[in-house]
PDB file of N, CA and C in Angstrom:
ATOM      1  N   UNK A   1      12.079  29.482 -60.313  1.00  0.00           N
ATOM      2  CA  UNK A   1      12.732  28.631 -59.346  1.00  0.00           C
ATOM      3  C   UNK A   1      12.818  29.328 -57.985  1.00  0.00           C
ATOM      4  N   UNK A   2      12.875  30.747 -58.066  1.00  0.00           N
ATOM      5  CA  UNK A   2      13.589  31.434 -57.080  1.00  0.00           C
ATOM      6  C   UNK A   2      11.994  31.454 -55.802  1.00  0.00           C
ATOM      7  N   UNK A   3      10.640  31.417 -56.941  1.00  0.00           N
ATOM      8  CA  UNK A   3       9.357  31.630 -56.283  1.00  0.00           C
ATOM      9  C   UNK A   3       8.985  30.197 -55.466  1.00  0.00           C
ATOM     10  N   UNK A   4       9.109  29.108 -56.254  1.00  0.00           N
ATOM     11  CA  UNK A   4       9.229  28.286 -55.730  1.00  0.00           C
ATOM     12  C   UNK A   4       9.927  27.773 -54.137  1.00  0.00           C
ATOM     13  N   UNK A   5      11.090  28.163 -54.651  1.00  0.00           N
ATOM     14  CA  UNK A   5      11.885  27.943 -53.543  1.00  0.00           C
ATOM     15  C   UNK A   5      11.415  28.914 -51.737  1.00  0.00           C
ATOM     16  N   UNK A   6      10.608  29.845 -52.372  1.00  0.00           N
ATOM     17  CA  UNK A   6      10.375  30.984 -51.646  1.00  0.00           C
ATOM     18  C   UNK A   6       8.902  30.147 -50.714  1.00  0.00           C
ATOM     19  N   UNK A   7       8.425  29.677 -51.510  1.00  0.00           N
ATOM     20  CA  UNK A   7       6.746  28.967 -51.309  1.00  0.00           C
ATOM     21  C   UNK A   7       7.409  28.012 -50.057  1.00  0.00           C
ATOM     22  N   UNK A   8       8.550  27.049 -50.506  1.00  0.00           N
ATOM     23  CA  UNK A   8       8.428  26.113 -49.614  1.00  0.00           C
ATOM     24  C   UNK A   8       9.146  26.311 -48.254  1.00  0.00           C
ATOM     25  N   UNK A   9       9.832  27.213 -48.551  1.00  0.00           N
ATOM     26  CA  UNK A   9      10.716  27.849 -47.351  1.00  0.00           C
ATOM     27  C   UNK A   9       9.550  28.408 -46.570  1.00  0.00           C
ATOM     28  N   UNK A  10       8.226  28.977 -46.904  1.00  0.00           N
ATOM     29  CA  UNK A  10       7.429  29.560 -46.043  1.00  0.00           C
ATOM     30  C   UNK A  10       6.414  28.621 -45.344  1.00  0.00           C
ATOM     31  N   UNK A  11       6.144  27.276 -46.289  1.00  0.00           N
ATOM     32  CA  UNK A  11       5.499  25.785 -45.856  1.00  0.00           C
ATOM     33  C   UNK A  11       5.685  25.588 -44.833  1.00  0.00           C
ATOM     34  N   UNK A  12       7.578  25.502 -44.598  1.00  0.00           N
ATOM     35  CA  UNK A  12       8.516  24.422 -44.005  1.00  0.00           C
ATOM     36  C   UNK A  12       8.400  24.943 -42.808  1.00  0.00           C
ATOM     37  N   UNK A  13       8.390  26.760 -42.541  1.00  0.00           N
ATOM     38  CA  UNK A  13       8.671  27.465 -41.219  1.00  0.00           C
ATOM     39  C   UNK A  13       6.860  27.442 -40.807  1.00  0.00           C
ATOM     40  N   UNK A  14       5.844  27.573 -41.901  1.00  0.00           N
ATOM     41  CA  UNK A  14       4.354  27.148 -41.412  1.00  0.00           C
ATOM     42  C   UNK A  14       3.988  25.896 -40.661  1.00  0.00           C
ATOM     43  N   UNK A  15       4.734  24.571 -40.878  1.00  0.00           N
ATOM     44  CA  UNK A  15       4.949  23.379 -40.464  1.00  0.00           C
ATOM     45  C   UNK A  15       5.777  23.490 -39.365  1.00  0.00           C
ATOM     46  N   UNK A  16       6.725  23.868 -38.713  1.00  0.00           N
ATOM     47  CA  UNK A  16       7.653  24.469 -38.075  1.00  0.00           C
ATOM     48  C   UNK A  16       6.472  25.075 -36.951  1.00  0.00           C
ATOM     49  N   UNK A  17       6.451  25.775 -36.951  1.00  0.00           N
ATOM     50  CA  UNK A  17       5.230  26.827 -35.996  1.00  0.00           C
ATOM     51  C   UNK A  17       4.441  25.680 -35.362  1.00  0.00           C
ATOM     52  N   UNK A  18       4.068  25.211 -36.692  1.00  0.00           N
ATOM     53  CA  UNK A  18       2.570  24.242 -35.747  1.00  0.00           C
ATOM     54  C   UNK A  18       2.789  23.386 -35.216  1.00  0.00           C
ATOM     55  N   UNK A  19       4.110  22.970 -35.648  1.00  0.00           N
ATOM     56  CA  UNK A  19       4.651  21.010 -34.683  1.00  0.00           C
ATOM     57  C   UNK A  19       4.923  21.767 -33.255  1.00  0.00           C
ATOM     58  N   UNK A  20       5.709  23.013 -33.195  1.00  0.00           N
ATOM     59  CA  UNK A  20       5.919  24.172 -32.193  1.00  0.00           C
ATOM     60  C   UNK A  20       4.120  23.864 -31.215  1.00  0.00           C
ATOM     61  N   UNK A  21       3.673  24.540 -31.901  1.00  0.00           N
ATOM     62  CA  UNK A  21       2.443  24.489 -30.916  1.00  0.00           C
ATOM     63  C   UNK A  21       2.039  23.537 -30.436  1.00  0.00           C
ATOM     64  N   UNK A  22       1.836  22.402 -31.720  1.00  0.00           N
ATOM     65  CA  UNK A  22       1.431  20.925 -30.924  1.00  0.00           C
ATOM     66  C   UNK A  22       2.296  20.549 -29.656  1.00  0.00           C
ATOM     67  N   UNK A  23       3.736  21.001 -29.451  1.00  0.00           N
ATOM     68  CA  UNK A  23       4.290  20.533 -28.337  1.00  0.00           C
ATOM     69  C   UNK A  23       3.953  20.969 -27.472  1.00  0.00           C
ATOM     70  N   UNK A  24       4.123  22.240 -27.455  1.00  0.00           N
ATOM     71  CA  UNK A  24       3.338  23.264 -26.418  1.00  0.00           C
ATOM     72  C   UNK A  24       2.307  22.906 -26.121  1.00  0.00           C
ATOM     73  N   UNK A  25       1.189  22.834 -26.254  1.00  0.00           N
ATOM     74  CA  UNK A  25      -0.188  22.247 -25.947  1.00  0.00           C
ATOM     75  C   UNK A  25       0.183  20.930 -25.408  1.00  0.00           C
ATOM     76  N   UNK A  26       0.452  20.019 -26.230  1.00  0.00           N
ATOM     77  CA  UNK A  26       0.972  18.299 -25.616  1.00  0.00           C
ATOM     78  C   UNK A  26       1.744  18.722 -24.168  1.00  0.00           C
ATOM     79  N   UNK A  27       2.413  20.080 -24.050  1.00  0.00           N
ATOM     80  CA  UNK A  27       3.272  19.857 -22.679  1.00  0.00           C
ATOM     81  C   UNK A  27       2.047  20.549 -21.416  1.00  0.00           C
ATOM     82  N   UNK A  28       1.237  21.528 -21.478  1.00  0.00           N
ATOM     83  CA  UNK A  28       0.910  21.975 -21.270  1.00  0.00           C
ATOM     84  C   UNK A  28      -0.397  21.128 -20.316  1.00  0.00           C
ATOM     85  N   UNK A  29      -0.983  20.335 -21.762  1.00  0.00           N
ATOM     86  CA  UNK A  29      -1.498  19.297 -21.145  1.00  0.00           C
ATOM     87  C   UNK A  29      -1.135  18.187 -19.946  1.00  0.00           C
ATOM     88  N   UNK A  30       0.069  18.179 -20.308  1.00  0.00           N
ATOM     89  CA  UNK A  30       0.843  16.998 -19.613  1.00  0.00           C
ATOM     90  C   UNK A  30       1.041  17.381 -17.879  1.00  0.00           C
ATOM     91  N   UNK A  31       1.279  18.755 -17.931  1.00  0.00           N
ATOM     92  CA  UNK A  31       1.349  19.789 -16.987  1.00  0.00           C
ATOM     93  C   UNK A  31      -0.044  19.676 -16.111  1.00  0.00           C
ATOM     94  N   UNK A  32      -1.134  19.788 -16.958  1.00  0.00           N
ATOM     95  CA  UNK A  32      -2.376  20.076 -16.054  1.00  0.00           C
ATOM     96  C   UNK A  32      -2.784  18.415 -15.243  1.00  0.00           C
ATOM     97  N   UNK A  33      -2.334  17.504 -16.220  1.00  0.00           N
ATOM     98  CA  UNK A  33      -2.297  16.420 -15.525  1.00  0.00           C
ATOM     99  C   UNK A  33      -1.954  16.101 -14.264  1.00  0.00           C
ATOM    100  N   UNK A  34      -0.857  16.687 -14.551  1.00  0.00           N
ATOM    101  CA  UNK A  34      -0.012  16.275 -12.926  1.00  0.00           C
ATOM    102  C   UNK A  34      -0.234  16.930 -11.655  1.00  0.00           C
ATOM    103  N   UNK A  35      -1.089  18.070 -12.548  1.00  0.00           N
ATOM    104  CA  UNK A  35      -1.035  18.945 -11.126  1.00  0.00           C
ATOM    105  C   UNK A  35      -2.429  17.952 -10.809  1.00  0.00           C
ATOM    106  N   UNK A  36      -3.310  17.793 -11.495  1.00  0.00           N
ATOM    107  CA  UNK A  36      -4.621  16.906 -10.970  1.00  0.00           C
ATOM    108  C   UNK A  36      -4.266  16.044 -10.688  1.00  0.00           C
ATOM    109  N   UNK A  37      -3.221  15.426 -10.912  1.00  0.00           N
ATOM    110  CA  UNK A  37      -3.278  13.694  -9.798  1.00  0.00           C
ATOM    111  C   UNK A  37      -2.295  14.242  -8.744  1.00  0.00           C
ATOM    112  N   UNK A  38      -1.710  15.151  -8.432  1.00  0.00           N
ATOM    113  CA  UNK A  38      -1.170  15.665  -7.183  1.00  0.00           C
ATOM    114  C   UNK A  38      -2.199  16.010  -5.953  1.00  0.00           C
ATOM    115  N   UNK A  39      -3.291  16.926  -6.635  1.00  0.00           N
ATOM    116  CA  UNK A  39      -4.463  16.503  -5.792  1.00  0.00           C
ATOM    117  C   UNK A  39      -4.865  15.574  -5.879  1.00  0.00           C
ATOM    118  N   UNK A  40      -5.194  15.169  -6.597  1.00  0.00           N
ATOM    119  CA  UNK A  40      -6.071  13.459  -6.006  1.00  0.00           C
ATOM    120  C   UNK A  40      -5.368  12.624  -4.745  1.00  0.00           C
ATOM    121  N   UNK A  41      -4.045  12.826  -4.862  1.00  0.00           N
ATOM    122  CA  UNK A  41      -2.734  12.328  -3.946  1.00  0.00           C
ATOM    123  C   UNK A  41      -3.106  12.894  -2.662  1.00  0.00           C
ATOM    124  N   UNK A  42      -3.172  14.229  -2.756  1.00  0.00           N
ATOM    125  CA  UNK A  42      -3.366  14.451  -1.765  1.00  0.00           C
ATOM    126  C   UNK A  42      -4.593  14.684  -0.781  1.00  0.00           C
ATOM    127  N   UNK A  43      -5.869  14.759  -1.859  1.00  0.00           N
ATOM    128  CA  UNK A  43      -6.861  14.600  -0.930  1.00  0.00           C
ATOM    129  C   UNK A  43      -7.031  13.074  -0.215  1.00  0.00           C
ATOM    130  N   UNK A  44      -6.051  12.058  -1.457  1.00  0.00           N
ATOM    131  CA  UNK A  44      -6.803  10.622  -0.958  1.00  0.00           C
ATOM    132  C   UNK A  44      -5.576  10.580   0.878  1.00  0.00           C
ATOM    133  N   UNK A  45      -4.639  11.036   0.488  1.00  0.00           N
ATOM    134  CA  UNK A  45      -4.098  11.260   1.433  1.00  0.00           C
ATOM    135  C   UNK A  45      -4.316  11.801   2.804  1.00  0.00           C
ATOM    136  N   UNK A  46      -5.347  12.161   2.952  1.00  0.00           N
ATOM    137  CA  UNK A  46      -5.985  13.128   3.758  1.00  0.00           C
ATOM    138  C   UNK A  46      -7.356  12.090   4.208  1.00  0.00           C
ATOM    139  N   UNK A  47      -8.125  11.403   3.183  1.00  0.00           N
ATOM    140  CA  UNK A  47      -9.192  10.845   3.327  1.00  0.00           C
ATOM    141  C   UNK A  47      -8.436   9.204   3.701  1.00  0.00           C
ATOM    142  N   UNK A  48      -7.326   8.818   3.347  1.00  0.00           N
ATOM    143  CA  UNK A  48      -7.264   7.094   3.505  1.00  0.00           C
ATOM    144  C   UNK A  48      -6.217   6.939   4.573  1.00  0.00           C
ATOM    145  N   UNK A  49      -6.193   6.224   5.154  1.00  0.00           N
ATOM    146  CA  UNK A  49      -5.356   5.586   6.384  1.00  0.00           C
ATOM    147  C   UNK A  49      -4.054   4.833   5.767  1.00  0.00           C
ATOM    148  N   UNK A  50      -2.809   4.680   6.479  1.00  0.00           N
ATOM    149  CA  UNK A  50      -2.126   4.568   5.644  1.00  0.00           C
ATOM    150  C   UNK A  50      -2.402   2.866   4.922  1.00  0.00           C
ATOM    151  N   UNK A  51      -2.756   1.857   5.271  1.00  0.00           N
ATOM    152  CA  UNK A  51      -3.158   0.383   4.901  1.00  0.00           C
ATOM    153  C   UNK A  51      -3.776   0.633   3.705  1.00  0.00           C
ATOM    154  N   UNK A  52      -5.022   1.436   3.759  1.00  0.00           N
ATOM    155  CA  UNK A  52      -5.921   1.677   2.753  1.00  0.00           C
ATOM    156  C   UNK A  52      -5.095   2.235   1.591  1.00  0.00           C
ATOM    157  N   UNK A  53      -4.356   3.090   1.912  1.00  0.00           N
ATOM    158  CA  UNK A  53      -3.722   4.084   1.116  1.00  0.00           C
ATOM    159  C   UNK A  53      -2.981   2.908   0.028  1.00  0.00           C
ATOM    160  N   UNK A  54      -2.216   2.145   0.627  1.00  0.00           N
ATOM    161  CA  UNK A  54      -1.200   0.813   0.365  1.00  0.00           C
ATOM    162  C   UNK A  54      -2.276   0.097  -1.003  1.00  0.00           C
ATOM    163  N   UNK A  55      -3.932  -0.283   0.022  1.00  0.00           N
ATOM    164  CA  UNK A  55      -4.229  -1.360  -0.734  1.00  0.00           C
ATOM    165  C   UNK A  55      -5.018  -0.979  -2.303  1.00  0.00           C
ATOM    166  N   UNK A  56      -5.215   0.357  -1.989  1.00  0.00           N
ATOM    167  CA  UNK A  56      -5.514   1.315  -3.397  1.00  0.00           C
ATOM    168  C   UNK A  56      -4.075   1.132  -4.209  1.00  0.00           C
ATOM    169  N   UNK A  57      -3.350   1.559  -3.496  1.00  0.00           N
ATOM    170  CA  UNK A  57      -1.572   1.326  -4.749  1.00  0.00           C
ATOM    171  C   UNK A  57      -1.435   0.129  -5.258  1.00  0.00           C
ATOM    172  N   UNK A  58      -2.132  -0.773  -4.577  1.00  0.00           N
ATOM    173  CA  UNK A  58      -1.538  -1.967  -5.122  1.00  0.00           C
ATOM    174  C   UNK A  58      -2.702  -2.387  -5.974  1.00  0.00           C
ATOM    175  N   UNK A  59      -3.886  -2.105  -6.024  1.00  0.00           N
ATOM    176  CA  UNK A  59      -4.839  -2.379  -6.567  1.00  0.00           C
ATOM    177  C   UNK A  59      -4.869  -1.608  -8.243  1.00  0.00           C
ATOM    178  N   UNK A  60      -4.162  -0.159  -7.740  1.00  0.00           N
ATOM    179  CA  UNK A  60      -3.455   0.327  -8.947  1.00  0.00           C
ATOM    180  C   UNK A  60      -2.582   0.032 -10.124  1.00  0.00           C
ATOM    181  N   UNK A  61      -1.791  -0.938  -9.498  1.00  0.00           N
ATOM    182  CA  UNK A  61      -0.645  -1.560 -10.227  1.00  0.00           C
ATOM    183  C   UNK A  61      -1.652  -3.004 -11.129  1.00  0.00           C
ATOM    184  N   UNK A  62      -1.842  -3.285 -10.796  1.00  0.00           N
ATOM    185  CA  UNK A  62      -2.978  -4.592 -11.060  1.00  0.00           C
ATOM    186  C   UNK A  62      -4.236  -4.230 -11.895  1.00  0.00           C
ATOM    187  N   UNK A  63      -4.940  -3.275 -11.480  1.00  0.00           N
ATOM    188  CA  UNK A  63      -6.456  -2.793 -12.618  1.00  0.00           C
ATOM    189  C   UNK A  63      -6.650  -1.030 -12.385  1.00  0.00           C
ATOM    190  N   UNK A  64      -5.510  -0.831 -12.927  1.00  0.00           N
ATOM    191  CA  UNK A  64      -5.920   0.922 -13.077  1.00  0.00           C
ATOM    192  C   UNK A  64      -6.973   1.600 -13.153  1.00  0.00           C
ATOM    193  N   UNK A  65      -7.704   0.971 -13.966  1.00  0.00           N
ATOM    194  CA  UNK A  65      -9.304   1.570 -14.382  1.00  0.00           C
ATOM    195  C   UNK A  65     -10.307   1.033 -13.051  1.00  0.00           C
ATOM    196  N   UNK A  66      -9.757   0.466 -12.313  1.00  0.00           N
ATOM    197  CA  UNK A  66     -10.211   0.473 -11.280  1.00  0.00           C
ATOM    198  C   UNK A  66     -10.416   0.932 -10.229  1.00  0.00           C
ATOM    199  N   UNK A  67      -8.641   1.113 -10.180  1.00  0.00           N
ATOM    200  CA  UNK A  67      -8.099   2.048  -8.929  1.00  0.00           C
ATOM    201  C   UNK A  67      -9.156   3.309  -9.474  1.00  0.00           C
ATOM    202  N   UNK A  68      -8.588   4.078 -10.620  1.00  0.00           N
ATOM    203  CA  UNK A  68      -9.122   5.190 -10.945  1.00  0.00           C
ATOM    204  C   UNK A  68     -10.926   5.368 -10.428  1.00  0.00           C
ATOM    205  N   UNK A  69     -11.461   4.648 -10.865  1.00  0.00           N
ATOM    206  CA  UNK A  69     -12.715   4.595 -10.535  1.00  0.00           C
ATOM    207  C   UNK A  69     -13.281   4.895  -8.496  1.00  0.00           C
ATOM    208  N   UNK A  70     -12.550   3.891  -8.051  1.00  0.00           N
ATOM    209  CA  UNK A  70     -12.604   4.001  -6.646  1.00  0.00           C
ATOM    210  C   UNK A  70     -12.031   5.208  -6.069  1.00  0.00           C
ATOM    211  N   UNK A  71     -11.043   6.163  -6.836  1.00  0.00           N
ATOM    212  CA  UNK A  71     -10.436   7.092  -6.574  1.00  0.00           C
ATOM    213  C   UNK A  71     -11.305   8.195  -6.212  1.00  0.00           C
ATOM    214  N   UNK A  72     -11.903   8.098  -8.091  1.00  0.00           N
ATOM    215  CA  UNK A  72     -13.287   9.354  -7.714  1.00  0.00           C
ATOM    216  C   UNK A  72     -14.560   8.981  -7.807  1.00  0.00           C
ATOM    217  N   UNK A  73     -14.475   8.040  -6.195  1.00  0.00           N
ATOM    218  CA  UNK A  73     -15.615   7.708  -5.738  1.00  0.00           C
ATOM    219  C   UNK A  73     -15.563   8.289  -4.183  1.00  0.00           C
ATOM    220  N   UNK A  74     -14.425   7.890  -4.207  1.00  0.00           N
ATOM    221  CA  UNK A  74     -13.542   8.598  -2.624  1.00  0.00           C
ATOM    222  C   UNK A  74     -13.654  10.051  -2.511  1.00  0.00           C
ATOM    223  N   UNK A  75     -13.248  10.688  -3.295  1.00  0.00           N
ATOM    224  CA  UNK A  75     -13.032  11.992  -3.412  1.00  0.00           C
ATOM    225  C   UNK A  75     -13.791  12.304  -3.795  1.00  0.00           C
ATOM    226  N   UNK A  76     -15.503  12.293  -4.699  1.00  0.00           N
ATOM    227  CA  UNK A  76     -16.731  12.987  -4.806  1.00  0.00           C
ATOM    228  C   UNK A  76     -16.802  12.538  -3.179  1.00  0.00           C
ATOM    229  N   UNK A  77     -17.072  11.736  -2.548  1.00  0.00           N
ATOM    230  CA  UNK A  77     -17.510  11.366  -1.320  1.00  0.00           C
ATOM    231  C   UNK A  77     -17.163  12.521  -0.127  1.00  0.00           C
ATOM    232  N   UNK A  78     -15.676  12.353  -0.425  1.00  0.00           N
ATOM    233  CA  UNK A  78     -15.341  13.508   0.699  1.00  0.00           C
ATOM    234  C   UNK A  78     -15.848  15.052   0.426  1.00  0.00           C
ATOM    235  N   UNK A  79     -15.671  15.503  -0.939  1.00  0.00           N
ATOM    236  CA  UNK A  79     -15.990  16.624  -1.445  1.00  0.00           C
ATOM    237  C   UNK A  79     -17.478  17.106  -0.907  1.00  0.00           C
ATOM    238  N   UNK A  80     -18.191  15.811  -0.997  1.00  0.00           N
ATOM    239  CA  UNK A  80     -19.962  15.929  -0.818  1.00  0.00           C
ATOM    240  C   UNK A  80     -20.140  16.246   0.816  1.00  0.00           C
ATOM    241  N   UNK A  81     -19.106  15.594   1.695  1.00  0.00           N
ATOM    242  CA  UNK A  81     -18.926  15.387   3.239  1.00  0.00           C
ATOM    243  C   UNK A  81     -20.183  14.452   3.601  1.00  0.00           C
ATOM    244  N   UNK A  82     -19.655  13.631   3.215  1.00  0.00           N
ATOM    245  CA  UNK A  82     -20.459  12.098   3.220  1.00  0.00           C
ATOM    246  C   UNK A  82     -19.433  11.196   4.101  1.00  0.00           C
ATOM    247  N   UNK A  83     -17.792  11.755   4.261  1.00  0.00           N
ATOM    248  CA  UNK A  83     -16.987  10.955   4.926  1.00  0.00           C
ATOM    249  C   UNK A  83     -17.029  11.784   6.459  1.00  0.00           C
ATOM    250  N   UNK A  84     -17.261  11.028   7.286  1.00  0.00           N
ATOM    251  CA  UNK A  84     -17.040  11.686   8.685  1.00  0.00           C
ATOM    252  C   UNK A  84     -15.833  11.253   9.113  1.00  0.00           C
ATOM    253  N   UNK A  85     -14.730  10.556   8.771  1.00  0.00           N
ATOM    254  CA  UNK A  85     -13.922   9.359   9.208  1.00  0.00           C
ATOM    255  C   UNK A  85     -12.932   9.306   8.401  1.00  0.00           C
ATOM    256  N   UNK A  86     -11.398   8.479   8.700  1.00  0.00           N
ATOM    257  CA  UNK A  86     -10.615   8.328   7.634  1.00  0.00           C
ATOM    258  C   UNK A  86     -10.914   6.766   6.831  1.00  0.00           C
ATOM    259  N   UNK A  87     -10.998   6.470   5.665  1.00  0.00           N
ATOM    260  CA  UNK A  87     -11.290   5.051   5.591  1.00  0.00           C
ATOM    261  C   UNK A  87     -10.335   4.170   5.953  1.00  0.00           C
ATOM    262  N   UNK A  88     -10.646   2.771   6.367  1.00  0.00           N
ATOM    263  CA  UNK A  88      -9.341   1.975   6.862  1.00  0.00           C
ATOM    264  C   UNK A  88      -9.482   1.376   5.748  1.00  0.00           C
ATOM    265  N   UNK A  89      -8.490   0.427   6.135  1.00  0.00           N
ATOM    266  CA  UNK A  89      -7.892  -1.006   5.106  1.00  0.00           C
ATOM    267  C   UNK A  89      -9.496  -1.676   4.783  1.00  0.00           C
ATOM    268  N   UNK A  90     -10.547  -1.931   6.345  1.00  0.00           N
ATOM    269  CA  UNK A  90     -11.503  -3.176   6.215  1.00  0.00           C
ATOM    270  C   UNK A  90     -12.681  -1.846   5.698  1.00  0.00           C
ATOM    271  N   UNK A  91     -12.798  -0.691   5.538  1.00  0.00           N
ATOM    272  CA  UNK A  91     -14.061   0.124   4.805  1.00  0.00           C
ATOM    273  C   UNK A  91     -13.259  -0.302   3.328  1.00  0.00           C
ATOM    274  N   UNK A  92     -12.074   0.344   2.939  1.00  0.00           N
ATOM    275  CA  UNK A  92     -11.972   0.417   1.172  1.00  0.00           C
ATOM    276  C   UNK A  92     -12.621  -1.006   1.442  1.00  0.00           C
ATOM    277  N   UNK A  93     -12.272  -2.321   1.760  1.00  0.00           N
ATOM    278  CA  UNK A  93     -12.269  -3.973   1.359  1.00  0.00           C
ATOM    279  C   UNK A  93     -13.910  -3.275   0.977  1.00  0.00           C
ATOM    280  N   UNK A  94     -14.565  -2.791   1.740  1.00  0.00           N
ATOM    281  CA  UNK A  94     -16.231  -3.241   1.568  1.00  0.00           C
ATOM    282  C   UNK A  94     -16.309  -2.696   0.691  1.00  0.00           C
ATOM    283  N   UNK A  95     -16.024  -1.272   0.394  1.00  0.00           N
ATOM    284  CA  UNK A  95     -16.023  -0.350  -0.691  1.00  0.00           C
ATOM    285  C   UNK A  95     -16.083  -1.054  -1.974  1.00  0.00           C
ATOM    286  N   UNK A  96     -14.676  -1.832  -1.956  1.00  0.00           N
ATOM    287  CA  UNK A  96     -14.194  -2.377  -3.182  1.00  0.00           C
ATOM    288  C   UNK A  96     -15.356  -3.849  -3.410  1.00  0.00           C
ATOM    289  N   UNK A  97     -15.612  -3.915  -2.728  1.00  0.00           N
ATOM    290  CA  UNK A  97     -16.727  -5.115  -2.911  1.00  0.00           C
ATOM    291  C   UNK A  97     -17.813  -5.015  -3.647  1.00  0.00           C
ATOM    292  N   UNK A  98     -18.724  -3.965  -2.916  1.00  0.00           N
ATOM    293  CA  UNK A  98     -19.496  -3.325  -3.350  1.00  0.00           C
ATOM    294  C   UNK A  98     -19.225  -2.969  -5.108  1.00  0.00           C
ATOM    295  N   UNK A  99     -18.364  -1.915  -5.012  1.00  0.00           N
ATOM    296  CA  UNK A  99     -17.684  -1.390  -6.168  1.00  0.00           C
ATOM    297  C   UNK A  99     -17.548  -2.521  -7.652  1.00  0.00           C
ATOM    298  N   UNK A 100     -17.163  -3.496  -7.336  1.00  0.00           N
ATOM    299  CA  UNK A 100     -16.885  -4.644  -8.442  1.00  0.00           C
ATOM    300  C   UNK A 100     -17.913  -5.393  -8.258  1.00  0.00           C
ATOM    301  N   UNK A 101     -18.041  -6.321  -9.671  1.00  0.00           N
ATOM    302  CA  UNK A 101     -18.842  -7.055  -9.905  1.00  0.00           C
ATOM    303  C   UNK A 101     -18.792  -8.326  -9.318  1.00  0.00           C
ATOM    304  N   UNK A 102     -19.354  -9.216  -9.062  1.00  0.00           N
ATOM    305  CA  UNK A 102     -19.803 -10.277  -8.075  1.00  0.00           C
ATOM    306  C   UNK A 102     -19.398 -11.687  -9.228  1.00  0.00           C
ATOM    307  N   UNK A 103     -18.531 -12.004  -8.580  1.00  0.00           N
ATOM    308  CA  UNK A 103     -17.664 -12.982  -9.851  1.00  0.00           C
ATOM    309  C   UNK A 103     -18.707 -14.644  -9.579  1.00  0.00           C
ATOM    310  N   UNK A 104     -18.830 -14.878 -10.972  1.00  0.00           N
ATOM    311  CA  UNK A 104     -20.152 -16.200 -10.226  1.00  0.00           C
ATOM    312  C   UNK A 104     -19.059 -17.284 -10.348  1.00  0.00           C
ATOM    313  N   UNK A 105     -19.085 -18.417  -9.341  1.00  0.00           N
ATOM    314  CA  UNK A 105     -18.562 -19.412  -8.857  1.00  0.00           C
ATOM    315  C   UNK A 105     -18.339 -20.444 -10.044  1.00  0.00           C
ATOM    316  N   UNK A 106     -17.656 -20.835 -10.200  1.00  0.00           N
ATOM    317  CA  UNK A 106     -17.607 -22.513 -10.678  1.00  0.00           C
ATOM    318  C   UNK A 106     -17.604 -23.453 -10.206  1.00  0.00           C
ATOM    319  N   UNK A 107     -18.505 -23.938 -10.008  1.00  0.00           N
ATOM    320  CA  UNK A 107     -17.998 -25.573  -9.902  1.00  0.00           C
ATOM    321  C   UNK A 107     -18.117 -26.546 -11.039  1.00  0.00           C
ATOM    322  N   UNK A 108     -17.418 -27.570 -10.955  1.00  0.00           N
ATOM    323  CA  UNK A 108     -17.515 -28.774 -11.279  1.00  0.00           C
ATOM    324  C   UNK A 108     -17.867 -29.730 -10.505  1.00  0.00           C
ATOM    325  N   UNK A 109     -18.983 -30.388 -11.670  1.00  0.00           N
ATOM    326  CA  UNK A 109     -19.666 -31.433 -10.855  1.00  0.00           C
ATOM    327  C   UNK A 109     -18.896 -32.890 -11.643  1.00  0.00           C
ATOM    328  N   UNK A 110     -18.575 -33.823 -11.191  1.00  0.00           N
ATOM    329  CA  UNK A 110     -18.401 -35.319 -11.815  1.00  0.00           C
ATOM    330  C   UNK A 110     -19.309 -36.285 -11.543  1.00  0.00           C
ATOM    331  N   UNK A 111     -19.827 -36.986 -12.561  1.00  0.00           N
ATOM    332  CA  UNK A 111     -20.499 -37.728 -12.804  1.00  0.00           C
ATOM    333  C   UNK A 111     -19.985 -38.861 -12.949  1.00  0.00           C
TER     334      UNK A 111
END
């Protein structure tokens, strides 16, 4: 009984350790995150005007995987020095045009 008891007491603190690490790592991660969208913040900050800046946030709130996308399209751009300029409100619009797919029209016809 006494070996037993000995086995699981050493399980429990083996299980113990590793949920330990998984947090650690999970925080760690969580950590490197933030510091990367702090830059992204701040290069887009640097590269967008404040309108533009606005119409990326709001475009954020609405299709993330979008925003994200246009994000690091912006920022390979500047990185490459392909931007001579800050972008305004009416470059992202073209950007974003470009960028998305070309929605085909409906009509209805009545007969």
């Amino acid at each position: 009984m006494d070996e037993l008891e000995e086995i699981r007491r050493r399980r429990l603190a083996e299980l113990q350790q590793q949920r330990q690490r998984e947090i650690e790592e999970l925080r760690r991660q969580q950590e490197m995150q933030r510091e990367i969208e702090a830059q992204k913040r701040a290069i887009l900050r640097v590269i967008l005007e404040p309108e533009a800046r606005e119409r990326l946030a709001r475009i954020k709130l609405a299709h993330p995987e979008i925003s994200e996308s246009i994000e690091n399209q912006l920022i390979a751009m500047a990185q490459s020095g392909r931007l001579r300029q800050k972008i305004t409100d009416e470059m992202l619009v073209e950007i974003l045009k470009k960028a998305l797919p070309k929605k085909r029209e409906t009509r209805i016809i009545r007969k």
